[in-house]
C-alpha atoms as a PDB file:
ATOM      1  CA  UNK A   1       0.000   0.000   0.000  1.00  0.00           C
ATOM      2  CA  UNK A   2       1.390   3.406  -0.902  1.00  0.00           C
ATOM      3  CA  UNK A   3       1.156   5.905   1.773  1.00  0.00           C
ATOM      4  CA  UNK A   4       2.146   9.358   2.476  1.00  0.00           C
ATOM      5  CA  UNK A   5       2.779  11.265   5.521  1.00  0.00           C
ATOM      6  CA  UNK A   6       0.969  14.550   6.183  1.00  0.00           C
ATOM      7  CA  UNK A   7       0.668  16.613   9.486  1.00  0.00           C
ATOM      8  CA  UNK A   8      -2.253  17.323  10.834  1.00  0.00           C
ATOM      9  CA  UNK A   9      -3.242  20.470  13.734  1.00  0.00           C
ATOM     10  CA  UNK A  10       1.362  19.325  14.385  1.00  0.00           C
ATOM     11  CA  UNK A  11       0.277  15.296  14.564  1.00  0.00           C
ATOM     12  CA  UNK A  12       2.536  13.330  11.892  1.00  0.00           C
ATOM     13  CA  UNK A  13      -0.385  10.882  10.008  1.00  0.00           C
ATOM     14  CA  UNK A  14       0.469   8.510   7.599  1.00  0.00           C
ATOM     15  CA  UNK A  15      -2.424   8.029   5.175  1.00  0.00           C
ATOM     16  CA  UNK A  16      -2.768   5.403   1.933  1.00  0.00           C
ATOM     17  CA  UNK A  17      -2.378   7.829  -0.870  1.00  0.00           C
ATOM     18  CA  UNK A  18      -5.793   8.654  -2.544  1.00  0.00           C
ATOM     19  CA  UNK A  19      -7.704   9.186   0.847  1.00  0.00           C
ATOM     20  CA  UNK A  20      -8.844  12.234   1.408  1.00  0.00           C
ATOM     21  CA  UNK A  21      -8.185  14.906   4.656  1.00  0.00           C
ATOM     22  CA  UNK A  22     -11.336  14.417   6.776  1.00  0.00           C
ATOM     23  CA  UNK A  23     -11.054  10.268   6.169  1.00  0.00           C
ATOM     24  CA  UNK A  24      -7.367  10.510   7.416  1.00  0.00           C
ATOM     25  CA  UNK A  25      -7.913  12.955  10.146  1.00  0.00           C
ATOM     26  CA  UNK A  26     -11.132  10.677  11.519  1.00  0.00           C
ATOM     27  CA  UNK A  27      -8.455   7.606  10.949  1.00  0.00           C
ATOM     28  CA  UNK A  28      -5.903   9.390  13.401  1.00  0.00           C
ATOM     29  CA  UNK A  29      -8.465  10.613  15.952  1.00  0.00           C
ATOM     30  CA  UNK A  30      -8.180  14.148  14.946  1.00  0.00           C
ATOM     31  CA  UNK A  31     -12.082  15.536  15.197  1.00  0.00           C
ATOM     32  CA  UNK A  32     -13.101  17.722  11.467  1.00  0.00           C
ATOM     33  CA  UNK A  33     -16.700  19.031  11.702  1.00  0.00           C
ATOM     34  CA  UNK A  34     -18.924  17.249   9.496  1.00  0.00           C
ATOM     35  CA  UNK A  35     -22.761  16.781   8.415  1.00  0.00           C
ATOM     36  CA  UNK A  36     -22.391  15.665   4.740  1.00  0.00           C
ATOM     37  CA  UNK A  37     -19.327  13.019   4.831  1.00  0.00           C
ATOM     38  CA  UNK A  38     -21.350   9.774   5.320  1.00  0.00           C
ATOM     39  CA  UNK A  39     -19.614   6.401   5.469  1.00  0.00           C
ATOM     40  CA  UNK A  40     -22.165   5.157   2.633  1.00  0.00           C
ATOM     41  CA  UNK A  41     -20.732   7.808   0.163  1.00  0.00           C
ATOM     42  CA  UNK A  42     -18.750   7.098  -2.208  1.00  0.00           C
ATOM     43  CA  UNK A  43     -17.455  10.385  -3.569  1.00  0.00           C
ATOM     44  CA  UNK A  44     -17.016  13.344  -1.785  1.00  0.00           C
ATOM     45  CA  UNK A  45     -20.117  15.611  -1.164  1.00  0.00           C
ATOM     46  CA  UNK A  46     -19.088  18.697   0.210  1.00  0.00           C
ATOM     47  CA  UNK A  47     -22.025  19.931   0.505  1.00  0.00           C
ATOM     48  CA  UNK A  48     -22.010  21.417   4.239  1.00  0.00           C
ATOM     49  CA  UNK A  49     -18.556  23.396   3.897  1.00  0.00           C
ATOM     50  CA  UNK A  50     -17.965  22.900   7.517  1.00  0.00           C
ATOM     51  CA  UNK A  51     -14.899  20.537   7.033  1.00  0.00           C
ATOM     52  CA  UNK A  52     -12.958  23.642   6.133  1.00  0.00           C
ATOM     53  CA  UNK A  53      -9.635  23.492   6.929  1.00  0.00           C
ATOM     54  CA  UNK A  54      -6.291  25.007   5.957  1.00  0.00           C
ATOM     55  CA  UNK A  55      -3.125  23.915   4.532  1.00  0.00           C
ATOM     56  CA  UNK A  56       0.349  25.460   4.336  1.00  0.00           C
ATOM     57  CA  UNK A  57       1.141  27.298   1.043  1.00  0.00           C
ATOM     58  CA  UNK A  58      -2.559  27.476  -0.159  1.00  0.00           C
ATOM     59  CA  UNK A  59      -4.456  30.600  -0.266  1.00  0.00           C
ATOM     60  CA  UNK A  60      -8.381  30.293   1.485  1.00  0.00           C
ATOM     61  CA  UNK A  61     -10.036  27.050   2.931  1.00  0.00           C
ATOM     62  CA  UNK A  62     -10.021  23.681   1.499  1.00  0.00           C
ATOM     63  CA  UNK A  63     -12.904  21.128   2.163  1.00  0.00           C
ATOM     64  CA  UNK A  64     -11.373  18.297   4.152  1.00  0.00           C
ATOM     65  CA  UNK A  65     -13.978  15.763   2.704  1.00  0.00           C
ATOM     66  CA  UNK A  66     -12.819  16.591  -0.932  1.00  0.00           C
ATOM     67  CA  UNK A  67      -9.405  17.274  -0.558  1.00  0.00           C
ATOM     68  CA  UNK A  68      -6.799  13.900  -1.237  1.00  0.00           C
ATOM     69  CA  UNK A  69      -4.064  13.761   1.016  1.00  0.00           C
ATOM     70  CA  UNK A  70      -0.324  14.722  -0.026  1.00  0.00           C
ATOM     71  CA  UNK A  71       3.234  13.571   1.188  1.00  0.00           C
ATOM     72  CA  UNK A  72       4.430  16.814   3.576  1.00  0.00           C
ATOM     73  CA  UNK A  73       1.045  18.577   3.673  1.00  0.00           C
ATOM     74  CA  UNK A  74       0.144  20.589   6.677  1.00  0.00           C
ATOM     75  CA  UNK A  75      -3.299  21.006   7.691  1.00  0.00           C
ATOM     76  CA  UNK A  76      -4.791  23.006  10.204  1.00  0.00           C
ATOM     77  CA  UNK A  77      -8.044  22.621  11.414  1.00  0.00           C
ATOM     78  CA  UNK A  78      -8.753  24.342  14.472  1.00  0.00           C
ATOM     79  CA  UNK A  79      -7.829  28.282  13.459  1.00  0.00           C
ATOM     80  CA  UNK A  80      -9.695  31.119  14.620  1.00  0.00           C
ATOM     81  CA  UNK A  81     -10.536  31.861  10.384  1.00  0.00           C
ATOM     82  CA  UNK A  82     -11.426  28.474  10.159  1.00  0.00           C
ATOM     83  CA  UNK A  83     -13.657  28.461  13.474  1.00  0.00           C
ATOM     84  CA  UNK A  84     -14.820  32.108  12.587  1.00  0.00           C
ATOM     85  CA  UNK A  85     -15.682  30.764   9.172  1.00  0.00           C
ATOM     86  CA  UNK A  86     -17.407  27.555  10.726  1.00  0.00           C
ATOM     87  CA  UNK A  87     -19.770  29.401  13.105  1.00  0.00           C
ATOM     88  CA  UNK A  88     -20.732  31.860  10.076  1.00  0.00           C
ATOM     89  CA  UNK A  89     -21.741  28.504   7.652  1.00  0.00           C
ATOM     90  CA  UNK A  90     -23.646  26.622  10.689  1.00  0.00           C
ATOM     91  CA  UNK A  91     -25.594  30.371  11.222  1.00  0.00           C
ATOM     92  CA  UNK A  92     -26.789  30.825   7.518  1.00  0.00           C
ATOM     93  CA  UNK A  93     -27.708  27.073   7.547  1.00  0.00           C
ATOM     94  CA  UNK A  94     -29.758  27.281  10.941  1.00  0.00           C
ATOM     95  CA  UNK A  95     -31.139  30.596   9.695  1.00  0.00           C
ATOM     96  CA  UNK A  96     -34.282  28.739   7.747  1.00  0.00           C
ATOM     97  CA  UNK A  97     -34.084  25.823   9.722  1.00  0.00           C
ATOM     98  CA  UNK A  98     -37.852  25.542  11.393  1.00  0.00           C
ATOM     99  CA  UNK A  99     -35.974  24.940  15.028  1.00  0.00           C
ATOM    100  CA  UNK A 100     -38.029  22.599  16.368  1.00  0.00           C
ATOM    101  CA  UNK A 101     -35.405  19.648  16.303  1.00  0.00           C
ATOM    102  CA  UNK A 102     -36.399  18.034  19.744  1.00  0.00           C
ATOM    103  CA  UNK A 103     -39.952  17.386  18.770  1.00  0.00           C
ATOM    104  CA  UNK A 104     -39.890  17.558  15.005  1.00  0.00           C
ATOM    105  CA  UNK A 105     -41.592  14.282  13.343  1.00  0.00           C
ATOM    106  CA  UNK A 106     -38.575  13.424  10.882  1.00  0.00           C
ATOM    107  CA  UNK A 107     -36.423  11.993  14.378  1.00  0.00           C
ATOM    108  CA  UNK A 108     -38.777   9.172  14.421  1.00  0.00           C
ATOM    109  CA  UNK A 109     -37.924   7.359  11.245  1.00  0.00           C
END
Protein backbone atom coordinates (compact mmCIF):
# COMPACT_ATOMS: atom_id res chain seq x y z
CA UNK A 1 0.00 0.00 0.00
CA UNK A 2 1.39 3.41 -0.90
CA UNK A 3 1.16 5.91 1.77
CA UNK A 4 2.15 9.36 2.48
CA UNK A 5 2.78 11.27 5.52
CA UNK A 6 0.97 14.55 6.18
CA UNK A 7 0.67 16.61 9.49
CA UNK A 8 -2.25 17.32 10.83
CA UNK A 9 -3.24 20.47 13.73
CA UNK A 10 1.36 19.33 14.39
CA UNK A 11 0.28 15.30 14.56
CA UNK A 12 2.54 13.33 11.89
CA UNK A 13 -0.39 10.88 10.01
CA UNK A 14 0.47 8.51 7.60
CA UNK A 15 -2.42 8.03 5.18
CA UNK A 16 -2.77 5.40 1.93
CA UNK A 17 -2.38 7.83 -0.87
CA UNK A 18 -5.79 8.65 -2.54
CA UNK A 19 -7.70 9.19 0.85
CA UNK A 20 -8.84 12.23 1.41
CA UNK A 21 -8.19 14.91 4.66
CA UNK A 22 -11.34 14.42 6.78
CA UNK A 23 -11.05 10.27 6.17
CA UNK A 24 -7.37 10.51 7.42
CA UNK A 25 -7.91 12.96 10.15
CA UNK A 26 -11.13 10.68 11.52
CA UNK A 27 -8.45 7.61 10.95
CA UNK A 28 -5.90 9.39 13.40
CA UNK A 29 -8.46 10.61 15.95
CA UNK A 30 -8.18 14.15 14.95
CA UNK A 31 -12.08 15.54 15.20
CA UNK A 32 -13.10 17.72 11.47
CA UNK A 33 -16.70 19.03 11.70
CA UNK A 34 -18.92 17.25 9.50
CA UNK A 35 -22.76 16.78 8.42
CA UNK A 36 -22.39 15.67 4.74
CA UNK A 37 -19.33 13.02 4.83
CA UNK A 38 -21.35 9.77 5.32
CA UNK A 39 -19.61 6.40 5.47
CA UNK A 40 -22.17 5.16 2.63
CA UNK A 41 -20.73 7.81 0.16
CA UNK A 42 -18.75 7.10 -2.21
CA UNK A 43 -17.45 10.38 -3.57
CA UNK A 44 -17.02 13.34 -1.78
CA UNK A 45 -20.12 15.61 -1.16
CA UNK A 46 -19.09 18.70 0.21
CA UNK A 47 -22.02 19.93 0.51
CA UNK A 48 -22.01 21.42 4.24
CA UNK A 49 -18.56 23.40 3.90
CA UNK A 50 -17.96 22.90 7.52
CA UNK A 51 -14.90 20.54 7.03
CA UNK A 52 -12.96 23.64 6.13
CA UNK A 53 -9.64 23.49 6.93
CA UNK A 54 -6.29 25.01 5.96
CA UNK A 55 -3.13 23.92 4.53
CA UNK A 56 0.35 25.46 4.34
CA UNK A 57 1.14 27.30 1.04
CA UNK A 58 -2.56 27.48 -0.16
CA UNK A 59 -4.46 30.60 -0.27
CA UNK A 60 -8.38 30.29 1.48
CA UNK A 61 -10.04 27.05 2.93
CA UNK A 62 -10.02 23.68 1.50
CA UNK A 63 -12.90 21.13 2.16
CA UNK A 64 -11.37 18.30 4.15
CA UNK A 65 -13.98 15.76 2.70
CA UNK A 66 -12.82 16.59 -0.93
CA UNK A 67 -9.41 17.27 -0.56
CA UNK A 68 -6.80 13.90 -1.24
CA UNK A 69 -4.06 13.76 1.02
CA UNK A 70 -0.32 14.72 -0.03
CA UNK A 71 3.23 13.57 1.19
CA UNK A 72 4.43 16.81 3.58
CA UNK A 73 1.05 18.58 3.67
CA UNK A 74 0.14 20.59 6.68
CA UNK A 75 -3.30 21.01 7.69
CA UNK A 76 -4.79 23.01 10.20
CA UNK A 77 -8.04 22.62 11.41
CA UNK A 78 -8.75 24.34 14.47
CA UNK A 79 -7.83 28.28 13.46
CA UNK A 80 -9.70 31.12 14.62
CA UNK A 81 -10.54 31.86 10.38
CA UNK A 82 -11.43 28.47 10.16
CA UNK A 83 -13.66 28.46 13.47
CA UNK A 84 -14.82 32.11 12.59
CA UNK A 85 -15.68 30.76 9.17
CA UNK A 86 -17.41 27.55 10.73
CA UNK A 87 -19.77 29.40 13.10
CA UNK A 88 -20.73 31.86 10.08
CA UNK A 89 -21.74 28.50 7.65
CA UNK A 90 -23.65 26.62 10.69
CA UNK A 91 -25.59 30.37 11.22
CA UNK A 92 -26.79 30.82 7.52
CA UNK A 93 -27.71 27.07 7.55
CA UNK A 94 -29.76 27.28 10.94
CA UNK A 95 -31.14 30.60 9.70
CA UNK A 96 -34.28 28.74 7.75
CA UNK A 97 -34.08 25.82 9.72
CA UNK A 98 -37.85 25.54 11.39
CA UNK A 99 -35.97 24.94 15.03
CA UNK A 100 -38.03 22.60 16.37
CA UNK A 101 -35.41 19.65 16.30
CA UNK A 102 -36.40 18.03 19.74
CA UNK A 103 -39.95 17.39 18.77
CA UNK A 104 -39.89 17.56 15.01
CA UNK A 105 -41.59 14.28 13.34
CA UNK A 106 -38.57 13.42 10.88
CA UNK A 107 -36.42 11.99 14.38
CA UNK A 108 -38.78 9.17 14.42
CA UNK A 109 -37.92 7.36 11.25
Amino acid sequence: MDTVTLTIDDIEVKAARGKRILEAAIEAGIYIPNLCALQDIKLPFGACRLCQVQIEGRRGTITACSEPVADGMVVHTNTPEINSLRRKILQIMLAKHPHACLTCWRKER
